[in-house]
Structure formats: structure tokens, C-alpha cells
PDB file of N, CA and C in Angstrom:
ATOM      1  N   UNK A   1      -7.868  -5.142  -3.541  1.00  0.00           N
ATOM      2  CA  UNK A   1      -6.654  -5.789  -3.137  1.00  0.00           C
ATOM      3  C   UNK A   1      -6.459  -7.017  -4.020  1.00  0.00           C
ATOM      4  N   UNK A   2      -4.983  -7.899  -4.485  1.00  0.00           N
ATOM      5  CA  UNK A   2      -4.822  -8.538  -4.989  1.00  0.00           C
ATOM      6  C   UNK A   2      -3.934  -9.124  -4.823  1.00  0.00           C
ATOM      7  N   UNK A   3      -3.171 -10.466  -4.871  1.00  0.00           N
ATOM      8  CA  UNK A   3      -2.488 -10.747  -4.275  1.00  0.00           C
ATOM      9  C   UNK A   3      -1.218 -10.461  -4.903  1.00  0.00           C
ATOM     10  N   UNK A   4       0.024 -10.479  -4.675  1.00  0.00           N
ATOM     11  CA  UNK A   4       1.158 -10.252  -5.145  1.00  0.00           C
ATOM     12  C   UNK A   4       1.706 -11.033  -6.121  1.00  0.00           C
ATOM     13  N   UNK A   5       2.158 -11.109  -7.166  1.00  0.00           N
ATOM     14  CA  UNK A   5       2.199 -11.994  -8.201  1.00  0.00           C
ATOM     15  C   UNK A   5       3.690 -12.507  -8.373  1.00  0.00           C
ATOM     16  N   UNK A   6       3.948 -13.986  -8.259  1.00  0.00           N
ATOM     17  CA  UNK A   6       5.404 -14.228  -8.140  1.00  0.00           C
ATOM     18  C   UNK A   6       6.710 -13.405  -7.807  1.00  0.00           C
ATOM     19  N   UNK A   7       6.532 -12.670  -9.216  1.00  0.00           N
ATOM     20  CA  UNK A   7       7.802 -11.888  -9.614  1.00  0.00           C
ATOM     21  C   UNK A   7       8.134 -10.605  -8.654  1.00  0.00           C
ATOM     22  N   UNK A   8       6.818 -10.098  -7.850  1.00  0.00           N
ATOM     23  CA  UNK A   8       7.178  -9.157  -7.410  1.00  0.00           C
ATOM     24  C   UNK A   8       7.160  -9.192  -5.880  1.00  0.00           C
ATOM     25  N   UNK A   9       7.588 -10.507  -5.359  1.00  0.00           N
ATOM     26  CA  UNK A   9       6.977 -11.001  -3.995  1.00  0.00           C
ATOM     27  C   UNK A   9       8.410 -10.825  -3.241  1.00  0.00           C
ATOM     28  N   UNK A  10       9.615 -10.480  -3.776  1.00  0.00           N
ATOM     29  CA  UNK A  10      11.116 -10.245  -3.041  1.00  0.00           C
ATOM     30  C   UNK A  10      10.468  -8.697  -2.978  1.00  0.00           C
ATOM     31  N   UNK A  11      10.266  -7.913  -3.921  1.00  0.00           N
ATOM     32  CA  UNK A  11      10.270  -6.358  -3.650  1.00  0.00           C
ATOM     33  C   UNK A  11       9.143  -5.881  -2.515  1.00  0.00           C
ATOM     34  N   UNK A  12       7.947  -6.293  -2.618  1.00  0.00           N
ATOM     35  CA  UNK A  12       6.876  -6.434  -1.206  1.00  0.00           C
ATOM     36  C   UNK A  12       7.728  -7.030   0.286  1.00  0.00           C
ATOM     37  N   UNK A  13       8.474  -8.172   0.115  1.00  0.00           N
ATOM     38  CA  UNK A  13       9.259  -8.636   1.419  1.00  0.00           C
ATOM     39  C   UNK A  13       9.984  -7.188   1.776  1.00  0.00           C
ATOM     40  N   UNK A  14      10.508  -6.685   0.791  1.00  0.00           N
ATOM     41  CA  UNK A  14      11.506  -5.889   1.291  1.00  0.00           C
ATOM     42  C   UNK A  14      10.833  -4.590   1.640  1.00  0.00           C
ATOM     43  N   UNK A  15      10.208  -4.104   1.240  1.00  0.00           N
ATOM     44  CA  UNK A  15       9.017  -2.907   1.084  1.00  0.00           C
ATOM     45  C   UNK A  15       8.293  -3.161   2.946  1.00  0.00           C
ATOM     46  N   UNK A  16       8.294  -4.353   3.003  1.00  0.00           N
ATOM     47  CA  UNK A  16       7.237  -4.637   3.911  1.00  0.00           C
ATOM     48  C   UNK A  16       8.077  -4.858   5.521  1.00  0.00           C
ATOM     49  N   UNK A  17       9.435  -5.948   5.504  1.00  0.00           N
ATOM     50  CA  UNK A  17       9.960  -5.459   6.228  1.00  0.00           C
ATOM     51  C   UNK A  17      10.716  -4.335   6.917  1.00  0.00           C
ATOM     52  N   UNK A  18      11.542  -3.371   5.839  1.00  0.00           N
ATOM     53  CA  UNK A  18      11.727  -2.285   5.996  1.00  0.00           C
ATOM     54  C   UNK A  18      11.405  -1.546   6.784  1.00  0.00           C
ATOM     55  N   UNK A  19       9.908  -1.447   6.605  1.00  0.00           N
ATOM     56  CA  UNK A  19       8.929  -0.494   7.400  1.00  0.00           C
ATOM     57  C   UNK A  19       8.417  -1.050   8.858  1.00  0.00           C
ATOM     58  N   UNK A  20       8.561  -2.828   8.961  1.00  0.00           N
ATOM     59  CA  UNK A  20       7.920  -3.556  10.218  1.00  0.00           C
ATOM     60  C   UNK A  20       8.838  -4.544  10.268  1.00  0.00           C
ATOM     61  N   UNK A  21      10.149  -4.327  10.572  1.00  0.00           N
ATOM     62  CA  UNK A  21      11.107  -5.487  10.761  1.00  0.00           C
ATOM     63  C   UNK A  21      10.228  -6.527  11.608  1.00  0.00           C
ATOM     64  N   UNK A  22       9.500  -6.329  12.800  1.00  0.00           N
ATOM     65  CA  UNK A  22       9.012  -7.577  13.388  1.00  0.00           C
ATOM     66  C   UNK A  22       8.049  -8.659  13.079  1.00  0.00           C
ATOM     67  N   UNK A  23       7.258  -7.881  11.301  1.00  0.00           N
ATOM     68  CA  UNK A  23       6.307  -9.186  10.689  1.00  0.00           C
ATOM     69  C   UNK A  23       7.485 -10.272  10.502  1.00  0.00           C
ATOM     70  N   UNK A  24       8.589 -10.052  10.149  1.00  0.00           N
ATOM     71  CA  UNK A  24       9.313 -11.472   9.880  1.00  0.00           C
ATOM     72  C   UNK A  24       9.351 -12.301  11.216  1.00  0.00           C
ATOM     73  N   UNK A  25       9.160 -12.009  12.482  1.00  0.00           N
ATOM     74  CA  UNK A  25       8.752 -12.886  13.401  1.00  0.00           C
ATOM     75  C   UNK A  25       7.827 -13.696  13.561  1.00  0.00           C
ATOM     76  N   UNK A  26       6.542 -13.232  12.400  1.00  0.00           N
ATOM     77  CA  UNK A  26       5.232 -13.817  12.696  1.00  0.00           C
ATOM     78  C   UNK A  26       5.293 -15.230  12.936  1.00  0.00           C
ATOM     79  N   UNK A  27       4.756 -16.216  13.318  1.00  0.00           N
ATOM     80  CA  UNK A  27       4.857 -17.681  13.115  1.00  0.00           C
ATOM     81  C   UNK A  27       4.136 -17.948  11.654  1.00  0.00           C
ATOM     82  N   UNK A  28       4.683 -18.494  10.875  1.00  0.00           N
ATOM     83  CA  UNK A  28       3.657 -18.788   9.600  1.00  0.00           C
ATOM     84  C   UNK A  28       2.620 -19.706   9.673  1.00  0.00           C
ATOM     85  N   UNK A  29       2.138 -19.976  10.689  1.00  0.00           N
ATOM     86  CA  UNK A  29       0.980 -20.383  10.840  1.00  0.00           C
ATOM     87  C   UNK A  29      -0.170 -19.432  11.020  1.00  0.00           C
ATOM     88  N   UNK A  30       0.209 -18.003  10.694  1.00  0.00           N
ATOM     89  CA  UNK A  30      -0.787 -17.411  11.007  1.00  0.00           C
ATOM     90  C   UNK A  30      -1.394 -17.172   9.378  1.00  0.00           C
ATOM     91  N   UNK A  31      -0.353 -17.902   8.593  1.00  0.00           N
ATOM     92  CA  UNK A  31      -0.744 -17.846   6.751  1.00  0.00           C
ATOM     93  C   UNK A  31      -0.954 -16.797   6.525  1.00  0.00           C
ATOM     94  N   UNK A  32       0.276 -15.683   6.758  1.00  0.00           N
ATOM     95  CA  UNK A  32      -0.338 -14.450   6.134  1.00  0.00           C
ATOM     96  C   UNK A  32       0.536 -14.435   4.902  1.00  0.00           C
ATOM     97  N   UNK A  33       0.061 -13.289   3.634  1.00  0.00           N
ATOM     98  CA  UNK A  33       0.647 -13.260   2.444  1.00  0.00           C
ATOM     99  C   UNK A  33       0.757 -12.028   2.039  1.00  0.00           C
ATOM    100  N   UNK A  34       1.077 -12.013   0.649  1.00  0.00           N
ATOM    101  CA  UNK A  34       1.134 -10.536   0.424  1.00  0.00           C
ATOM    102  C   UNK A  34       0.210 -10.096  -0.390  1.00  0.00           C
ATOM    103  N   UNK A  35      -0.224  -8.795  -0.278  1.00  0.00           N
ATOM    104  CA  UNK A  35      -1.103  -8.137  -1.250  1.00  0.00           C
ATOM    105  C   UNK A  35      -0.841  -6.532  -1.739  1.00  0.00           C
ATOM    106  N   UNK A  36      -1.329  -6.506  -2.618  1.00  0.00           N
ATOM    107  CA  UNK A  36      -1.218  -4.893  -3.146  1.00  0.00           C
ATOM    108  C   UNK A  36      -2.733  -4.223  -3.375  1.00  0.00           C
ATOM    109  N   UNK A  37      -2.519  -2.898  -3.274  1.00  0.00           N
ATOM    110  CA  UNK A  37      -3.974  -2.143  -4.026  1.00  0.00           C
ATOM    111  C   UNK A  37      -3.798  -2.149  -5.172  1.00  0.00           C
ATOM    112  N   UNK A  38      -5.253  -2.524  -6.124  1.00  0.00           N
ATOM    113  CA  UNK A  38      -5.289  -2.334  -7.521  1.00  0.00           C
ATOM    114  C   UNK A  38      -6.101  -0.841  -7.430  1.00  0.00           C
ATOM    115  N   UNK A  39      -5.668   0.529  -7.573  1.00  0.00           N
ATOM    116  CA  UNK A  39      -6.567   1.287  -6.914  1.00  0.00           C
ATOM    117  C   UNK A  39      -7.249   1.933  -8.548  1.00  0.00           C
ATOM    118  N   UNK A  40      -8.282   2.077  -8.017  1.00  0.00           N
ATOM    119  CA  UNK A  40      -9.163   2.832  -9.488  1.00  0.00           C
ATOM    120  C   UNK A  40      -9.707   3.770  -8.969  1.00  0.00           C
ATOM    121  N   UNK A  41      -9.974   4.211  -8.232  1.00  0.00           N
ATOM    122  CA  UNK A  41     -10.373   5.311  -7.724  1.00  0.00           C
ATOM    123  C   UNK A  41      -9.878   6.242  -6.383  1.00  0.00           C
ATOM    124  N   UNK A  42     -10.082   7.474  -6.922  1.00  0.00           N
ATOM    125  CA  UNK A  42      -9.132   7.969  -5.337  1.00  0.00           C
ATOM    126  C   UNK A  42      -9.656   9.423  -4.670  1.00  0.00           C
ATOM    127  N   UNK A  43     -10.787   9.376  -3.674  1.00  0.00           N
ATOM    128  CA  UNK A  43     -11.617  10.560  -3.706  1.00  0.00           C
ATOM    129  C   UNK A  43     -11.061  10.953  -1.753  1.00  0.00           C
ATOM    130  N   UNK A  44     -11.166  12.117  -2.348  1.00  0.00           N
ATOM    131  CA  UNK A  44     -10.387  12.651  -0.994  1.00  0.00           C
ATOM    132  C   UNK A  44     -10.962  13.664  -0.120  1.00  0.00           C
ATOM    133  N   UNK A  45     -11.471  13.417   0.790  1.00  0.00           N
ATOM    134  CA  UNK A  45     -12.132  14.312   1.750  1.00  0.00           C
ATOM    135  C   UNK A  45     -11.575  15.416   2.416  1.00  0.00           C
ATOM    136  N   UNK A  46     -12.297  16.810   2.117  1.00  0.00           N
ATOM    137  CA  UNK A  46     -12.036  17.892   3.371  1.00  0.00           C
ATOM    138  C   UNK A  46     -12.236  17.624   4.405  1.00  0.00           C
ATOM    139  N   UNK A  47     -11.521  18.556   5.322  1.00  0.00           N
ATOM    140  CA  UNK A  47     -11.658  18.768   6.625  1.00  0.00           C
ATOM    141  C   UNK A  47     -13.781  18.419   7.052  1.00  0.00           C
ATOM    142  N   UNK A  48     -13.842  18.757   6.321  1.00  0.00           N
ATOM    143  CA  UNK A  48     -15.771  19.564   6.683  1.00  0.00           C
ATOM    144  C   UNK A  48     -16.360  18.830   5.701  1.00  0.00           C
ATOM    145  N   UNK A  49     -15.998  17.747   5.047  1.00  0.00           N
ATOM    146  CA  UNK A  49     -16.985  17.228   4.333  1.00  0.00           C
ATOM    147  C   UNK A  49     -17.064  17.103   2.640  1.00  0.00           C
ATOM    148  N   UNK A  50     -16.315  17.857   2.592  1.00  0.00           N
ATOM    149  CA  UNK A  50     -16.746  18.359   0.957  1.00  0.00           C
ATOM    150  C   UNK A  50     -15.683  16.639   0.270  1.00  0.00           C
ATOM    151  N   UNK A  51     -15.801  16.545  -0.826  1.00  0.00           N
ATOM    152  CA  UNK A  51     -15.418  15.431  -1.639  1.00  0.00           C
ATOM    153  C   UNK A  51     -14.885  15.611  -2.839  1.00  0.00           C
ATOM    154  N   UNK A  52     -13.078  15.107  -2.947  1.00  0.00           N
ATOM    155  CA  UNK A  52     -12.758  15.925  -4.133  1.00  0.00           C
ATOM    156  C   UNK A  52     -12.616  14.387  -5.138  1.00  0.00           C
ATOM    157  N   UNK A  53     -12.607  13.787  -6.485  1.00  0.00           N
ATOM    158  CA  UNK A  53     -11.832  13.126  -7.007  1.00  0.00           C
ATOM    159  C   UNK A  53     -10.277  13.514  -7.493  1.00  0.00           C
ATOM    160  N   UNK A  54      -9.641  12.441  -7.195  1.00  0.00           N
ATOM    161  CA  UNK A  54      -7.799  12.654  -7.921  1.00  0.00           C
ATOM    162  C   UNK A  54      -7.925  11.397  -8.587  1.00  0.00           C
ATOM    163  N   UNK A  55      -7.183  11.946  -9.776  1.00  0.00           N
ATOM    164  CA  UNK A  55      -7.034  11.383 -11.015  1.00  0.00           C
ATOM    165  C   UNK A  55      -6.046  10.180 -10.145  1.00  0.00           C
ATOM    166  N   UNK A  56      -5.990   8.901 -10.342  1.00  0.00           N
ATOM    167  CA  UNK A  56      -4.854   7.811  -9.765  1.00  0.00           C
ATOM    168  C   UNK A  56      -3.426   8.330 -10.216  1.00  0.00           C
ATOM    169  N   UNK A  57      -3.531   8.862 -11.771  1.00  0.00           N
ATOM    170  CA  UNK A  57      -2.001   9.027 -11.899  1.00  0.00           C
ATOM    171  C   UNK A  57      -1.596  10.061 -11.174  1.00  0.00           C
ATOM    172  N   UNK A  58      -2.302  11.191 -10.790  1.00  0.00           N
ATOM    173  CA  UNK A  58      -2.116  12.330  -9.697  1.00  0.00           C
ATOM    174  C   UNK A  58      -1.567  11.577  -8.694  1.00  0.00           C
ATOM    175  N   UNK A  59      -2.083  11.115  -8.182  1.00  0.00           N
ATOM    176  CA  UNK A  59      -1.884   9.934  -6.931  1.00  0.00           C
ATOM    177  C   UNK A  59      -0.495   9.673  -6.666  1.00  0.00           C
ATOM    178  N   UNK A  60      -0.374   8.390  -7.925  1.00  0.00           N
ATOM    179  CA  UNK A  60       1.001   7.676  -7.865  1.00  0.00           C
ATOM    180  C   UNK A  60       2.031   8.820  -7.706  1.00  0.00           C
ATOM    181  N   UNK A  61       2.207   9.878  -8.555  1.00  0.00           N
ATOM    182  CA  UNK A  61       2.956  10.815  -8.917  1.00  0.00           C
ATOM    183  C   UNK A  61       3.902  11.633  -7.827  1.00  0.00           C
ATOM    184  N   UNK A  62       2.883  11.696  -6.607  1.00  0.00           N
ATOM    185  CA  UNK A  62       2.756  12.502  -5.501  1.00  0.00           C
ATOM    186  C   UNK A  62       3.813  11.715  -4.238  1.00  0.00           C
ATOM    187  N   UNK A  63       4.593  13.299  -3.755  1.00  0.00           N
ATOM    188  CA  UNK A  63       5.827  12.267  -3.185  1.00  0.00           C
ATOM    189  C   UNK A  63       5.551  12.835  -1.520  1.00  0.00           C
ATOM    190  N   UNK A  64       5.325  11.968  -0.629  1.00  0.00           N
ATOM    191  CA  UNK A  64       5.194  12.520   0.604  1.00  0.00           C
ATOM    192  C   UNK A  64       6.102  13.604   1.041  1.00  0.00           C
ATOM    193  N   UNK A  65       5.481  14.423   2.121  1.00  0.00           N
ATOM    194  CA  UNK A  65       6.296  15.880   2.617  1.00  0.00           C
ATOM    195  C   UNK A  65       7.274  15.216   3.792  1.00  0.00           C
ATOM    196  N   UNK A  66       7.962  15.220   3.906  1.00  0.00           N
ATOM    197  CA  UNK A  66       8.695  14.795   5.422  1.00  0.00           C
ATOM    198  C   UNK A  66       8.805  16.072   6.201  1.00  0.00           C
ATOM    199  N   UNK A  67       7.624  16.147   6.470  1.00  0.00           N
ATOM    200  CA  UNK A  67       7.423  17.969   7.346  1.00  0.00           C
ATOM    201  C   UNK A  67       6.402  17.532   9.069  1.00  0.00           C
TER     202      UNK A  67
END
């Protein structure tokens, strides 16, 4: 994790409320901020155990099912 870097701290607000309109209620005394994954690795488990690696750009690439 890392923290959000100036420039991209309107697109996380918006990313972030979007999805949880009620964090903008928080009191800011609770000092929360923003962060992102720097992800380098991405290993994905079967049902039963077994362990696959995905390439990150596989990853990013990949567009959720709305099913």
C-alpha cells in the first residue's frame, strides 16, 4: 500500500465516494487518508487449494462479470 500522491487524490475521492457515499461523513479526526495497492504479485487460489500465479498485467486487464 502507498499513499496517494497529490495529483491523483480528486480521482481516489471520487472512486472512493462513489462506491461509500457515507465515508464523507467520517469526522476527520479519525485522520483517515488515501491509499492505493502497489501490487507485484497476484497468486490466486482454487477452490481446494491448488495455487495459480497471474501475471499483474493479466490482472489490471480483467473487467469484472456483472453476473
Amino acid at each position: 500500500m502507498v499513499t496517494v500522491p497529490p495529483k491523483e487524490v480528486e480521482f481516489a475521492k471520487q472512486a472512493m465516494f462513489s462506491r461509500h457515499p457515507v465515508v464523507r461523513k467520517w469526522p476527520r479526526s479519525y485522520e483517515w487518508f488515501f491509499m492505493k495497492m502497489n501490487i507485484e504479485h497476484i497468486w490466486l487460489q482454487s477452490w481446494y487449494g491448488e495455487v495459480s500465479a497471474i501475471a499483474v498485467e493479466e490482472y489490471l486487464r480483467a473487467v469484472p462479470s456483472k453476473g
